[in-house]
PDB file of N, CA and C in Angstrom:
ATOM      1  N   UNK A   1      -5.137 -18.162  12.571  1.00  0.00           N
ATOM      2  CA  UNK A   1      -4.284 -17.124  13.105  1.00  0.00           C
ATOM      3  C   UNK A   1      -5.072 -15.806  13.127  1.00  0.00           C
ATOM      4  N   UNK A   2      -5.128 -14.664  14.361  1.00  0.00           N
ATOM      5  CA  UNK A   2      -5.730 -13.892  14.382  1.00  0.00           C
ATOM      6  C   UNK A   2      -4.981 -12.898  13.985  1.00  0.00           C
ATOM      7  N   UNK A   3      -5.552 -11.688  13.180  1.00  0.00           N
ATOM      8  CA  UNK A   3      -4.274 -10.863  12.634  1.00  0.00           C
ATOM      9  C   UNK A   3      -4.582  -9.636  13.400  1.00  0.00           C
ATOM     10  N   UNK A   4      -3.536  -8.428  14.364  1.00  0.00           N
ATOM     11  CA  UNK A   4      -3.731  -7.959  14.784  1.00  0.00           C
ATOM     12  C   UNK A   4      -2.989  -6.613  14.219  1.00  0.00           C
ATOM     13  N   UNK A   5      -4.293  -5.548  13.342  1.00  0.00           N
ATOM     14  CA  UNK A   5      -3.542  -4.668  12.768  1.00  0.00           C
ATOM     15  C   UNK A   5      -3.444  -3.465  13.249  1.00  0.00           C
ATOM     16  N   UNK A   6      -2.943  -3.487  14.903  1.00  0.00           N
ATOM     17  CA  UNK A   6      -3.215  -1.966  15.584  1.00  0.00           C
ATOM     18  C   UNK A   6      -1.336  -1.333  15.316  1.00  0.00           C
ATOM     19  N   UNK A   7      -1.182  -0.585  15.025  1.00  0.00           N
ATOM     20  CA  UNK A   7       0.240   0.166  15.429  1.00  0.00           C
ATOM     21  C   UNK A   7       0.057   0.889  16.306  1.00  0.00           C
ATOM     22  N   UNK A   8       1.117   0.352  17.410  1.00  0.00           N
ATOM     23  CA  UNK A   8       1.260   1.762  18.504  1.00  0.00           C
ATOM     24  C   UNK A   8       2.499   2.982  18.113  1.00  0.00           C
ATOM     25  N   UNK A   9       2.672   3.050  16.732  1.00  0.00           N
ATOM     26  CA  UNK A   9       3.542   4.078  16.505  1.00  0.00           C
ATOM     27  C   UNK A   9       3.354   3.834  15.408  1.00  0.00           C
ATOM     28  N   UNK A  10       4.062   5.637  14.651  1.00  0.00           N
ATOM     29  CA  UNK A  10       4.260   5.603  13.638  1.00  0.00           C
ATOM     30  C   UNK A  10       5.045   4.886  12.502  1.00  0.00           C
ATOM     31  N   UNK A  11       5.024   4.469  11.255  1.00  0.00           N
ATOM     32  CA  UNK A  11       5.412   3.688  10.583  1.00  0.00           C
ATOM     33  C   UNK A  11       5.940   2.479  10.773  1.00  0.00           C
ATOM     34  N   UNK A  12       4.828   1.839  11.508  1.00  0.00           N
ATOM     35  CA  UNK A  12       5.150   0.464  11.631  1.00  0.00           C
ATOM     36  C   UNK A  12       4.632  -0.514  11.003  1.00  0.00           C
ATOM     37  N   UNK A  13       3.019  -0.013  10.877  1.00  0.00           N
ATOM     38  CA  UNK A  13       2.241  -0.729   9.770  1.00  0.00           C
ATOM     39  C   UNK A  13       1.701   0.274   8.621  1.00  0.00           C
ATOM     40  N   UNK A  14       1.592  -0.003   7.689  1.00  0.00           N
ATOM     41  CA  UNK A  14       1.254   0.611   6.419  1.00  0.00           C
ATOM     42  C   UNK A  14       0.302  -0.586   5.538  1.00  0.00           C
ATOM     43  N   UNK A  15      -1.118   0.180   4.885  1.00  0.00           N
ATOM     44  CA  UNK A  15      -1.687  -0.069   4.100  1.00  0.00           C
ATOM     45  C   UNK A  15      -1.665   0.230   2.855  1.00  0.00           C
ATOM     46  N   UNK A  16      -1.831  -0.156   1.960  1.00  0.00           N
ATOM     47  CA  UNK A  16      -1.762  -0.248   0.330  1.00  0.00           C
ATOM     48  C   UNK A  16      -3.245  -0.464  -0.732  1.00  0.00           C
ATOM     49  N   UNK A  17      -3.583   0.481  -1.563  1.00  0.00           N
ATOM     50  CA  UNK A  17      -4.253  -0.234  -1.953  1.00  0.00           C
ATOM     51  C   UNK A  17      -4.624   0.738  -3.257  1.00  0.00           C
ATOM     52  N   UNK A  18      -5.311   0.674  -4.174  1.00  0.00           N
ATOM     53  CA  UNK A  18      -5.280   1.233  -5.747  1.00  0.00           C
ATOM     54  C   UNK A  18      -6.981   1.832  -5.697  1.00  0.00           C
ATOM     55  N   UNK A  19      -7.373   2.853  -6.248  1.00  0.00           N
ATOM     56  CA  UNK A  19      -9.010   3.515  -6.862  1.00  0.00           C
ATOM     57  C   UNK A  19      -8.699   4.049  -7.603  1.00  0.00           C
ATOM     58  N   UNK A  20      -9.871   4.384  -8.544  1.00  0.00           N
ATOM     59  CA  UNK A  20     -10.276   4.555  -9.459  1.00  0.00           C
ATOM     60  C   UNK A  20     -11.315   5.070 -10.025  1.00  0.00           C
ATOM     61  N   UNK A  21     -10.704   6.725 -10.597  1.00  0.00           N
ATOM     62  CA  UNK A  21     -12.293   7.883 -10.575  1.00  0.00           C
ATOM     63  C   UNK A  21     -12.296   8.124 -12.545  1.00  0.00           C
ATOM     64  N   UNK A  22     -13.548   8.509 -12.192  1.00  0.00           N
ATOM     65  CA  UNK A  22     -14.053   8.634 -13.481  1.00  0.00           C
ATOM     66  C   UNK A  22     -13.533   9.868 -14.132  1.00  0.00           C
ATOM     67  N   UNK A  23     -13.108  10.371 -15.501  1.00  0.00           N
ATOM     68  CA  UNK A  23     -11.957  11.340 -15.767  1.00  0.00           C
ATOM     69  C   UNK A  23     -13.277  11.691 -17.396  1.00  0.00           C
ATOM     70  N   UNK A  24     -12.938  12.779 -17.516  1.00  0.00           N
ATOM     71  CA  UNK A  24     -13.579  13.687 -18.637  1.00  0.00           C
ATOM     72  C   UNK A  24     -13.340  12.415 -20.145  1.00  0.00           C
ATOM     73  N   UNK A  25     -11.941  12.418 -19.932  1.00  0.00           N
ATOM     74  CA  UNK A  25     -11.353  10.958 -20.902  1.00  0.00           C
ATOM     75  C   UNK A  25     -10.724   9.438 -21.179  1.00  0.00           C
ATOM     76  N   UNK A  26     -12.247   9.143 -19.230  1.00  0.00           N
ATOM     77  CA  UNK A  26     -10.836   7.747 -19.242  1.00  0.00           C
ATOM     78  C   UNK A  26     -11.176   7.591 -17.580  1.00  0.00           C
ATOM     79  N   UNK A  27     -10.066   6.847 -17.531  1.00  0.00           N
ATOM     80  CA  UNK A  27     -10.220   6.337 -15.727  1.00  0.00           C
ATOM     81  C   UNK A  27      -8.933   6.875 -15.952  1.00  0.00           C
ATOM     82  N   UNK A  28      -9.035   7.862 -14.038  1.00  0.00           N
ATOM     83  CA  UNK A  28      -7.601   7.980 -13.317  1.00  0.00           C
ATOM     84  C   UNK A  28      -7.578   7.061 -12.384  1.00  0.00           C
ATOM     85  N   UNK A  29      -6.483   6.606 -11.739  1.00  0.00           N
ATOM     86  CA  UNK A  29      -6.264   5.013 -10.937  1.00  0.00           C
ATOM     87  C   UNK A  29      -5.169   6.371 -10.043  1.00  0.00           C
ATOM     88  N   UNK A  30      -5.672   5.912  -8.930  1.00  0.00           N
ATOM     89  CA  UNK A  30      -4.498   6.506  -7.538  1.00  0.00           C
ATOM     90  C   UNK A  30      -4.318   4.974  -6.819  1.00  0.00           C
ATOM     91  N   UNK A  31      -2.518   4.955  -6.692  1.00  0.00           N
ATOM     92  CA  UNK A  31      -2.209   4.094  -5.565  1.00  0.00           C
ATOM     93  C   UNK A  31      -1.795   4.878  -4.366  1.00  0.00           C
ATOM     94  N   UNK A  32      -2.570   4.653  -3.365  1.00  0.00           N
ATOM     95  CA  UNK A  32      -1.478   5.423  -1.623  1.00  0.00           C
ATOM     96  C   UNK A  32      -1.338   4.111  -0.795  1.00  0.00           C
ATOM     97  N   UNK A  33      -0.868   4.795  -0.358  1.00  0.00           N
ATOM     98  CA  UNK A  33      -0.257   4.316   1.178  1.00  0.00           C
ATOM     99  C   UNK A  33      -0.628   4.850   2.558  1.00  0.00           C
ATOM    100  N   UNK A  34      -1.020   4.194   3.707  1.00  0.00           N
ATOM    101  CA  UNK A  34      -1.680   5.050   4.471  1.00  0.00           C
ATOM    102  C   UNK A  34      -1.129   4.282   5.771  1.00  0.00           C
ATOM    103  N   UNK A  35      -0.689   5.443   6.526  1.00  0.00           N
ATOM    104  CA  UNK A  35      -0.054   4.726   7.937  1.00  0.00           C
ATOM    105  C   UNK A  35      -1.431   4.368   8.763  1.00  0.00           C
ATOM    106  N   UNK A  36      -0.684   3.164   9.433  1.00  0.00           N
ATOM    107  CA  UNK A  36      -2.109   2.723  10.462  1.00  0.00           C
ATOM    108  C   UNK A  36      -1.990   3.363  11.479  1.00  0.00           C
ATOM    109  N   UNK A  37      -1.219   4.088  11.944  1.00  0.00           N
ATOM    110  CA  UNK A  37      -1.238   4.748  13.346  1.00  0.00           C
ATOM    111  C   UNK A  37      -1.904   5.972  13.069  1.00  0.00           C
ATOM    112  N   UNK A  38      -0.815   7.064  12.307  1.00  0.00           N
ATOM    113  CA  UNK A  38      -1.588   8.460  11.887  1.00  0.00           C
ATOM    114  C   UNK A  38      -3.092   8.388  11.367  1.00  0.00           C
ATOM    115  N   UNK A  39      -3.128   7.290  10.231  1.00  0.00           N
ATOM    116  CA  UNK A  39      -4.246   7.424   9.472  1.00  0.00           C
ATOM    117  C   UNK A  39      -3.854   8.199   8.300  1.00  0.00           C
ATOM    118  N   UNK A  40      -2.762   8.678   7.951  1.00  0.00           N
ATOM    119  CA  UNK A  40      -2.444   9.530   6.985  1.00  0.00           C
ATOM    120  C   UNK A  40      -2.072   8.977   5.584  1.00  0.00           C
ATOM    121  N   UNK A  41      -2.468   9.473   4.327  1.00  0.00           N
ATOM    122  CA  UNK A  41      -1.438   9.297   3.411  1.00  0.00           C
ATOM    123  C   UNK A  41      -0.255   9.107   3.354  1.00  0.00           C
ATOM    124  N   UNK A  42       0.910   8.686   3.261  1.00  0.00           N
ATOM    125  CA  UNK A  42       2.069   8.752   3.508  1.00  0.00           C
ATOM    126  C   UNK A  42       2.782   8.896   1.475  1.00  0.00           C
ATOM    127  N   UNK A  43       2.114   7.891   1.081  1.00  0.00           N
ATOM    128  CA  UNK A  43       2.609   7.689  -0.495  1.00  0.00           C
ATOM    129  C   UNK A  43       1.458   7.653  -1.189  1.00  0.00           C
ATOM    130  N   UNK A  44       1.462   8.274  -2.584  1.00  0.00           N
ATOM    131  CA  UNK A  44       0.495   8.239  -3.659  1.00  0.00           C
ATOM    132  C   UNK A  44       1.676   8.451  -5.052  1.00  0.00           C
ATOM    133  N   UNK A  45       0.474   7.312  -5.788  1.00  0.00           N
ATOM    134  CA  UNK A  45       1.157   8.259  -7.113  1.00  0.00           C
ATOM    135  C   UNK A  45      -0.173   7.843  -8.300  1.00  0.00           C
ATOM    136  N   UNK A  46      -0.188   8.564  -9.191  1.00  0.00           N
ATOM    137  CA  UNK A  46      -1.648   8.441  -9.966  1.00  0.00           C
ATOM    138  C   UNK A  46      -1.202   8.459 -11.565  1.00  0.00           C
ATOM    139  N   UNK A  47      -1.869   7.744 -12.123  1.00  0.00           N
ATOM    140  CA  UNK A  47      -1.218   7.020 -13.469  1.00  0.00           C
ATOM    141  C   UNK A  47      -3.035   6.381 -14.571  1.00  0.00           C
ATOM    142  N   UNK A  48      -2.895   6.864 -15.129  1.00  0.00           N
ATOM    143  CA  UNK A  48      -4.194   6.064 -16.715  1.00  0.00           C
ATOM    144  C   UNK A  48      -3.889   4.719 -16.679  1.00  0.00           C
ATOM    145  N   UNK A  49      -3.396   4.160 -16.033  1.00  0.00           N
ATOM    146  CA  UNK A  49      -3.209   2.901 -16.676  1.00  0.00           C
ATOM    147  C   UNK A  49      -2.881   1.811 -14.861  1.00  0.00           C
ATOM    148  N   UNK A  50      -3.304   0.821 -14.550  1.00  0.00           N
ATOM    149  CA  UNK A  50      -2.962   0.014 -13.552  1.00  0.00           C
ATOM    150  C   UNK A  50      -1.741  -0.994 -14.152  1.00  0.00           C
ATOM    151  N   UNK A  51      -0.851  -0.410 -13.288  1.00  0.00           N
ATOM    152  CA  UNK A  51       0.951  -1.155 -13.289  1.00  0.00           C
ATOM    153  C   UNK A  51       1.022  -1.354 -12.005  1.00  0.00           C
ATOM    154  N   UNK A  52       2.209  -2.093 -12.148  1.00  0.00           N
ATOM    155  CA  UNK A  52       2.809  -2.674 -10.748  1.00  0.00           C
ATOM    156  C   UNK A  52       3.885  -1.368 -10.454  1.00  0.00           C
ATOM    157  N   UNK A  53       4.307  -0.639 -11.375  1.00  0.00           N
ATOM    158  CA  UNK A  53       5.054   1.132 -11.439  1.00  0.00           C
ATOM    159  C   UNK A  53       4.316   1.962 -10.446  1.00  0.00           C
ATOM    160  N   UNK A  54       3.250   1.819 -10.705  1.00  0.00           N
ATOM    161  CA  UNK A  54       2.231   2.753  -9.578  1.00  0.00           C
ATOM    162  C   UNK A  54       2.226   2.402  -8.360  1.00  0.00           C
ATOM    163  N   UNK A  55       2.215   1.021  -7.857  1.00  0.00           N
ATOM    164  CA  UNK A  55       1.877   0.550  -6.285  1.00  0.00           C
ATOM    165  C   UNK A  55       3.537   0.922  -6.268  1.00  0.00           C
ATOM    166  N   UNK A  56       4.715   0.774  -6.757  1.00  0.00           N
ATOM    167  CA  UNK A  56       5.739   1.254  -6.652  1.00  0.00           C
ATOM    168  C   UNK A  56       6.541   2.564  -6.359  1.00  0.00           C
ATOM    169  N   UNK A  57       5.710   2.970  -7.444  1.00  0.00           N
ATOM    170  CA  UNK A  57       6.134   4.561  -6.934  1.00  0.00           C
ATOM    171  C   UNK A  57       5.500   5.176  -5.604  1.00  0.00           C
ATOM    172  N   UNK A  58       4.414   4.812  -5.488  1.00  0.00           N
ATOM    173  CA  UNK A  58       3.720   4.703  -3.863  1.00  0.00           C
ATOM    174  C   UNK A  58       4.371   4.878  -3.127  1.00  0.00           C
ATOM    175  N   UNK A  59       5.071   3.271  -3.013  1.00  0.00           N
ATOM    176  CA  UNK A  59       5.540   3.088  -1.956  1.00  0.00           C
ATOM    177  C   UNK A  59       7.233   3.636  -2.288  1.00  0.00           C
ATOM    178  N   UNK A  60       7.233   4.443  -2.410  1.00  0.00           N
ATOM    179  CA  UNK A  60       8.778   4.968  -2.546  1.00  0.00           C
ATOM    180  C   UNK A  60       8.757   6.230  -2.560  1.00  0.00           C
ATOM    181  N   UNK A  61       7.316   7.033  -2.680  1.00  0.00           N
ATOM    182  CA  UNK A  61       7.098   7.842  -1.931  1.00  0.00           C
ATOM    183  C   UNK A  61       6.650   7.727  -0.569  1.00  0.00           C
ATOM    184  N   UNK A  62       6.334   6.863  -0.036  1.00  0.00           N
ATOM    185  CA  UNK A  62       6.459   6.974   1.689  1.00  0.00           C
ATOM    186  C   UNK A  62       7.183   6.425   1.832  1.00  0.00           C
ATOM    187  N   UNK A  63       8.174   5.704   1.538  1.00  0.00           N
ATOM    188  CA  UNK A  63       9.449   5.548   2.136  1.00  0.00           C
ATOM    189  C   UNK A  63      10.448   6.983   1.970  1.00  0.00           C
ATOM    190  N   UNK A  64      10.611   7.439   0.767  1.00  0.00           N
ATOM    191  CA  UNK A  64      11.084   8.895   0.695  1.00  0.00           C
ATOM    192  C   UNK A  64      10.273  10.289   2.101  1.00  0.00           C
ATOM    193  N   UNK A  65       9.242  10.080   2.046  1.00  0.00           N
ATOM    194  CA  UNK A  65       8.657  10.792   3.155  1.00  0.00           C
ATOM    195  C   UNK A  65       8.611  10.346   4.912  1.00  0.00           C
ATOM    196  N   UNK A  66       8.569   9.245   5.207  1.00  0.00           N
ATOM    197  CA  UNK A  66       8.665   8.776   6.343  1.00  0.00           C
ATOM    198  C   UNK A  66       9.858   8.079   6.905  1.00  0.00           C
ATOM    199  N   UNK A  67      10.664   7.619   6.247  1.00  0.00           N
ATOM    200  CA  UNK A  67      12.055   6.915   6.108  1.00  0.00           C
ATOM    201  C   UNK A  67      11.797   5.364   7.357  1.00  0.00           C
ATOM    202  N   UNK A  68      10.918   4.740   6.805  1.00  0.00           N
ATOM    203  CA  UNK A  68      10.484   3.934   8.344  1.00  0.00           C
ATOM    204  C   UNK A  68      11.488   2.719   8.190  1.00  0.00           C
ATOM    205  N   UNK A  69      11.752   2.633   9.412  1.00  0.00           N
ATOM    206  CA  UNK A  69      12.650   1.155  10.197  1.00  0.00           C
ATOM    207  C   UNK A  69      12.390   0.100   9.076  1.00  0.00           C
ATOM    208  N   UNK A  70      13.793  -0.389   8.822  1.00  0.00           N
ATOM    209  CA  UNK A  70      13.434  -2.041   8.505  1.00  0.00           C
ATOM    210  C   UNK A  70      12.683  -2.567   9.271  1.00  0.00           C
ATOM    211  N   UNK A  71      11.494  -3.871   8.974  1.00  0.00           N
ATOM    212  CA  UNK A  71      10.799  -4.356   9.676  1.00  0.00           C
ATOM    213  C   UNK A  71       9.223  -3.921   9.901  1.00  0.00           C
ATOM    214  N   UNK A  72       9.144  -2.642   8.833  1.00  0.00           N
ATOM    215  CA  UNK A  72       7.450  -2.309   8.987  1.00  0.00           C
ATOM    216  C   UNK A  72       7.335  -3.298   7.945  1.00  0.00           C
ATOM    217  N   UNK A  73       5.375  -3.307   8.210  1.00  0.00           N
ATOM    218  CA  UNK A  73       5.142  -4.319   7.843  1.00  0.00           C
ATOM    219  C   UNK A  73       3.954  -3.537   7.205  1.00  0.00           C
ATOM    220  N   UNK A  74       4.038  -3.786   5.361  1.00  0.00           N
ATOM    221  CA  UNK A  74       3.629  -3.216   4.420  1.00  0.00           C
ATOM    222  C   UNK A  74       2.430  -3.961   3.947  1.00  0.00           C
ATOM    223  N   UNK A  75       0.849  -3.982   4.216  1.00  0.00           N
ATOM    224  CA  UNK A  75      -0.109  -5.035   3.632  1.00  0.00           C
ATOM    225  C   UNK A  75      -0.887  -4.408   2.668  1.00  0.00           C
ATOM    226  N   UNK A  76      -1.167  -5.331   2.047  1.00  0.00           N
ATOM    227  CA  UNK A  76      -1.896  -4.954   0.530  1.00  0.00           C
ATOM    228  C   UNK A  76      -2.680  -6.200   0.110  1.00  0.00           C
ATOM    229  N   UNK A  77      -3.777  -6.225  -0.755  1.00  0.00           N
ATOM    230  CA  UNK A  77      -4.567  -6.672  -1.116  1.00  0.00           C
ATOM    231  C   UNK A  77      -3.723  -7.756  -2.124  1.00  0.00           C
ATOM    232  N   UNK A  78      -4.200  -8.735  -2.826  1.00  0.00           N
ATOM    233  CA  UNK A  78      -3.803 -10.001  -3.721  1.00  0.00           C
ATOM    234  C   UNK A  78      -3.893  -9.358  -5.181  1.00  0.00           C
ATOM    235  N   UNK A  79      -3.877  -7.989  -5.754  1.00  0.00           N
ATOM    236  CA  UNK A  79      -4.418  -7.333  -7.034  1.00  0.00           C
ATOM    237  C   UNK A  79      -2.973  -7.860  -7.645  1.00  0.00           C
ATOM    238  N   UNK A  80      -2.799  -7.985  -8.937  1.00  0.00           N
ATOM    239  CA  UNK A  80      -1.044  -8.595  -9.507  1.00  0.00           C
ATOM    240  C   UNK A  80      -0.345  -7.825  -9.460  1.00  0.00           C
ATOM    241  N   UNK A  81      -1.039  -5.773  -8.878  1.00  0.00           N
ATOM    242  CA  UNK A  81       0.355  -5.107  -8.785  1.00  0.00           C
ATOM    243  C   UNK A  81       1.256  -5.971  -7.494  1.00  0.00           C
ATOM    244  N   UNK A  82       0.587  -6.092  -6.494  1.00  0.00           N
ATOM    245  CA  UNK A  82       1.112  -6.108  -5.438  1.00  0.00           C
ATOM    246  C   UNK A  82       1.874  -7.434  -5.345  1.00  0.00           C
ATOM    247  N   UNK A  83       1.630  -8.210  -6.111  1.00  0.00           N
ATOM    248  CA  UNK A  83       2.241  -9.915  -6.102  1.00  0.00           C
ATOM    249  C   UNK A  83       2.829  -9.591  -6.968  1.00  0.00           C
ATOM    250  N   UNK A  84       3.461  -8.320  -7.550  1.00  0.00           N
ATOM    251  CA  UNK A  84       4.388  -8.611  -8.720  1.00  0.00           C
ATOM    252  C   UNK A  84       6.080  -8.166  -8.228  1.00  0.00           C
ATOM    253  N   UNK A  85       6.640  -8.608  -9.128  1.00  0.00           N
ATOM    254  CA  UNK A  85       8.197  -9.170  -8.735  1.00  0.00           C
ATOM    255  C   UNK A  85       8.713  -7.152  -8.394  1.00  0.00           C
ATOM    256  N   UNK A  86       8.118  -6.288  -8.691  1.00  0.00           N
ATOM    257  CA  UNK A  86       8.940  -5.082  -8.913  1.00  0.00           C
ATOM    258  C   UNK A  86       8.542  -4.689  -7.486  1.00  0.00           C
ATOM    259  N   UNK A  87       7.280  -4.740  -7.058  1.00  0.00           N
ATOM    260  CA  UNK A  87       7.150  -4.228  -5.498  1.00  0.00           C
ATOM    261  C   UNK A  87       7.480  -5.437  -4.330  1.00  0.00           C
ATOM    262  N   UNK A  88       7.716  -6.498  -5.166  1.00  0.00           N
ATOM    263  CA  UNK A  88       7.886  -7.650  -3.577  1.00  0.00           C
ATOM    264  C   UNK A  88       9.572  -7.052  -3.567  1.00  0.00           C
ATOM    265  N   UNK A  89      10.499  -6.831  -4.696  1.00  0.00           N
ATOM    266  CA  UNK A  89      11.551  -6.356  -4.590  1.00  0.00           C
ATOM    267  C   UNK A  89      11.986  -4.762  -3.508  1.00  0.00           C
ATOM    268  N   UNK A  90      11.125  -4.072  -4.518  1.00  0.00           N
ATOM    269  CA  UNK A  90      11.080  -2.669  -3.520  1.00  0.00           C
ATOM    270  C   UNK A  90      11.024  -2.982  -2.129  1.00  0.00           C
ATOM    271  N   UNK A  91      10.006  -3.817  -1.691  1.00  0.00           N
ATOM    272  CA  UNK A  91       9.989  -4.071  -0.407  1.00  0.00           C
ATOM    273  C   UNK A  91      10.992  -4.702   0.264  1.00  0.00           C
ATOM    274  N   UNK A  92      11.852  -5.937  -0.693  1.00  0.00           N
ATOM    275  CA  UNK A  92      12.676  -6.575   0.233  1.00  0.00           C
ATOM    276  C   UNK A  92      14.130  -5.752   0.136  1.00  0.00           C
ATOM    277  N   UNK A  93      14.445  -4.170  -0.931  1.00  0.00           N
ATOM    278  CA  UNK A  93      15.441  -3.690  -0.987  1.00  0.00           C
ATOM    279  C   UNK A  93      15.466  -2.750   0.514  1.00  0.00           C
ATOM    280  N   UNK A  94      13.959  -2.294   0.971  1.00  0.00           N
ATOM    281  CA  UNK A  94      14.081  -1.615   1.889  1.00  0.00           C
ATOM    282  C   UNK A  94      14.350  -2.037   3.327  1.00  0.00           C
ATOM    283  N   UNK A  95      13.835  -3.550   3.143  1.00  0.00           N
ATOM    284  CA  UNK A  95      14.115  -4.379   4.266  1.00  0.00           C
ATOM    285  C   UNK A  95      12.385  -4.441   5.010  1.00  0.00           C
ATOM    286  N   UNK A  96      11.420  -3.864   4.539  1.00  0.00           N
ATOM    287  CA  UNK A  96      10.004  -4.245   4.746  1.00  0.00           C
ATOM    288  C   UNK A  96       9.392  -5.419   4.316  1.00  0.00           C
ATOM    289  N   UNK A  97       8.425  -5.621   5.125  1.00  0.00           N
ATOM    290  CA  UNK A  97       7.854  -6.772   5.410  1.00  0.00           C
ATOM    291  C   UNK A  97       6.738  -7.081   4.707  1.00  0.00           C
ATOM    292  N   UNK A  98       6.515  -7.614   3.873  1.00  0.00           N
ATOM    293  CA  UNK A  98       5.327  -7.709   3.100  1.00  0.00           C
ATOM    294  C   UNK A  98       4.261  -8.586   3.085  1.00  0.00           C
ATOM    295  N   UNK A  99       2.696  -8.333   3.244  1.00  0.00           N
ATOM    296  CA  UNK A  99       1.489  -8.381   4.150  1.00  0.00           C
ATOM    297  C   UNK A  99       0.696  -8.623   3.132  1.00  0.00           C
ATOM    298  N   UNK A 100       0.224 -10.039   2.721  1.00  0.00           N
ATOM    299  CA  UNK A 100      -1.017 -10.091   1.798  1.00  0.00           C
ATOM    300  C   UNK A 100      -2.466 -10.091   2.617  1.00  0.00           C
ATOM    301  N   UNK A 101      -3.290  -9.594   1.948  1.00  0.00           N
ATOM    302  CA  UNK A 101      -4.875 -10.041   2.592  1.00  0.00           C
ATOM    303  C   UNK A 101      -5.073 -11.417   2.369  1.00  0.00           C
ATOM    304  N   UNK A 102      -6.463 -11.991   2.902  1.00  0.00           N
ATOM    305  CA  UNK A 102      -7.067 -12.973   2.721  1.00  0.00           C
ATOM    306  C   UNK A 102      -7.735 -13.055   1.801  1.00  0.00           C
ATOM    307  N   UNK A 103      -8.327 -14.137   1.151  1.00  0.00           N
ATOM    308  CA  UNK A 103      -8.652 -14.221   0.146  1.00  0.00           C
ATOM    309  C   UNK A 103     -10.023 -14.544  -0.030  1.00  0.00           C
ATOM    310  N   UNK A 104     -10.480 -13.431  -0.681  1.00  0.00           N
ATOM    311  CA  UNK A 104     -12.362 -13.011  -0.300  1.00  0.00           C
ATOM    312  C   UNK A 104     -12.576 -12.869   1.265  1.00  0.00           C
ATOM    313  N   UNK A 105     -11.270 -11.409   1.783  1.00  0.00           N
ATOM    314  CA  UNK A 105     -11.841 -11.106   2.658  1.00  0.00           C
ATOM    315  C   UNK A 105     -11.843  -9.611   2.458  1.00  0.00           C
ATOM    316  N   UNK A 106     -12.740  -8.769   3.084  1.00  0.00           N
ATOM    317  CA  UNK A 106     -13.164  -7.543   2.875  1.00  0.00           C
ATOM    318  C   UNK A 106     -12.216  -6.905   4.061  1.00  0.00           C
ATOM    319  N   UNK A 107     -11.831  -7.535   5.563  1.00  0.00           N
ATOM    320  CA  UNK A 107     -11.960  -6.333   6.475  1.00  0.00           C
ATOM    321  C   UNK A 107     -10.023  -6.747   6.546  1.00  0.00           C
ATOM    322  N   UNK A 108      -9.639  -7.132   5.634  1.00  0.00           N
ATOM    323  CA  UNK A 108      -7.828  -7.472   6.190  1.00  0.00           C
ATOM    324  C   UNK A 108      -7.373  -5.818   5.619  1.00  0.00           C
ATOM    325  N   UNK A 109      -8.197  -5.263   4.442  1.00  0.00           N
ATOM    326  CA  UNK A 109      -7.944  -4.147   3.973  1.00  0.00           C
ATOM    327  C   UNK A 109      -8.498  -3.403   4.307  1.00  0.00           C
ATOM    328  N   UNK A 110      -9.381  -3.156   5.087  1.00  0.00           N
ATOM    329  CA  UNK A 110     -10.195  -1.759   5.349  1.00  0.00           C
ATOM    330  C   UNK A 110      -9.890  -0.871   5.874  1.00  0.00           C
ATOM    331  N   UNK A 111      -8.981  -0.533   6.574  1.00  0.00           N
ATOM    332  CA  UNK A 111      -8.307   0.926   6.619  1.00  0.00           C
ATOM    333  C   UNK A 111      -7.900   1.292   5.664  1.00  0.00           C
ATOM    334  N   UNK A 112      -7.492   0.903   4.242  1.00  0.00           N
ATOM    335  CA  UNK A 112      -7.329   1.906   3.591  1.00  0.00           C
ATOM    336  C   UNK A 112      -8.434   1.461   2.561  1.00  0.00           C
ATOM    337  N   UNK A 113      -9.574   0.657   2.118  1.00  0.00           N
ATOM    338  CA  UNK A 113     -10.378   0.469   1.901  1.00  0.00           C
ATOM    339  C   UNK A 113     -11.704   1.626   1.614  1.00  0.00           C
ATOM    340  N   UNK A 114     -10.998   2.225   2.674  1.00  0.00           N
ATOM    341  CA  UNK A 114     -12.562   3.369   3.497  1.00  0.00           C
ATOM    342  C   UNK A 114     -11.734   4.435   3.102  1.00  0.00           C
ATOM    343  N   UNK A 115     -10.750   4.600   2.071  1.00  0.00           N
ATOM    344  CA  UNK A 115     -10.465   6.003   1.886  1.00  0.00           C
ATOM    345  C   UNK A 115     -10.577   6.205   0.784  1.00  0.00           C
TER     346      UNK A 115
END
């Protein structure tokens, strides 16, 4: 199956994905969210510690900021935030569609990969 990740509008597709910078005492971890059309941030939230709370609060800040249609379609990498029961929920309370990568593949994530 060929996967075709262009949006011709705003909030239709959304990327997901977690980094991680070096801190005076520690690692800071940022999760965003990044529309595929704009290219923009839409959701972040930044936390010491990698939870499935963080890819959550993310995404509930761009849903709080963009308010997008049931039916976008939310992809994210195989990391256990994203396969975990609190964001497959978030997603199915909003009525979004939820988008795993391939497995040992580099380019299913690279739009938000490259940020």
């Amino acid at each position: 199956m060929k996967r075709q990740f262009r949006a011709d509008a705003p909030n239709r597709l959304w990327f997901c994905d977690i980094t991680q910078h070096r801190a005076n005492d520690g690692w800071v971890h940022c999760a965003a969210v990044i529309d595929a059309f704009s290219r923009r941030i839409v959701g972040w939230s930044i936390s010491d510690r990698i939870t499935a709370e963080i890819v959550a609060d993310a995404l509930e800040m761009a849903r709080w900021r963009r308010r997008p249609e049931p039916g976008t379609v939310v992809h994210a990498g195989r990391g256990a935030q994203y396969t975990s029961w609190l964001f497959g929920h978030r997603l199915r309370q909003a009525g979004l569609l939820g988008s795993m990568g391939r497995v040992a593949s580099s380019v299913d994530n690279a739009l938000i990969e490259s940020f």
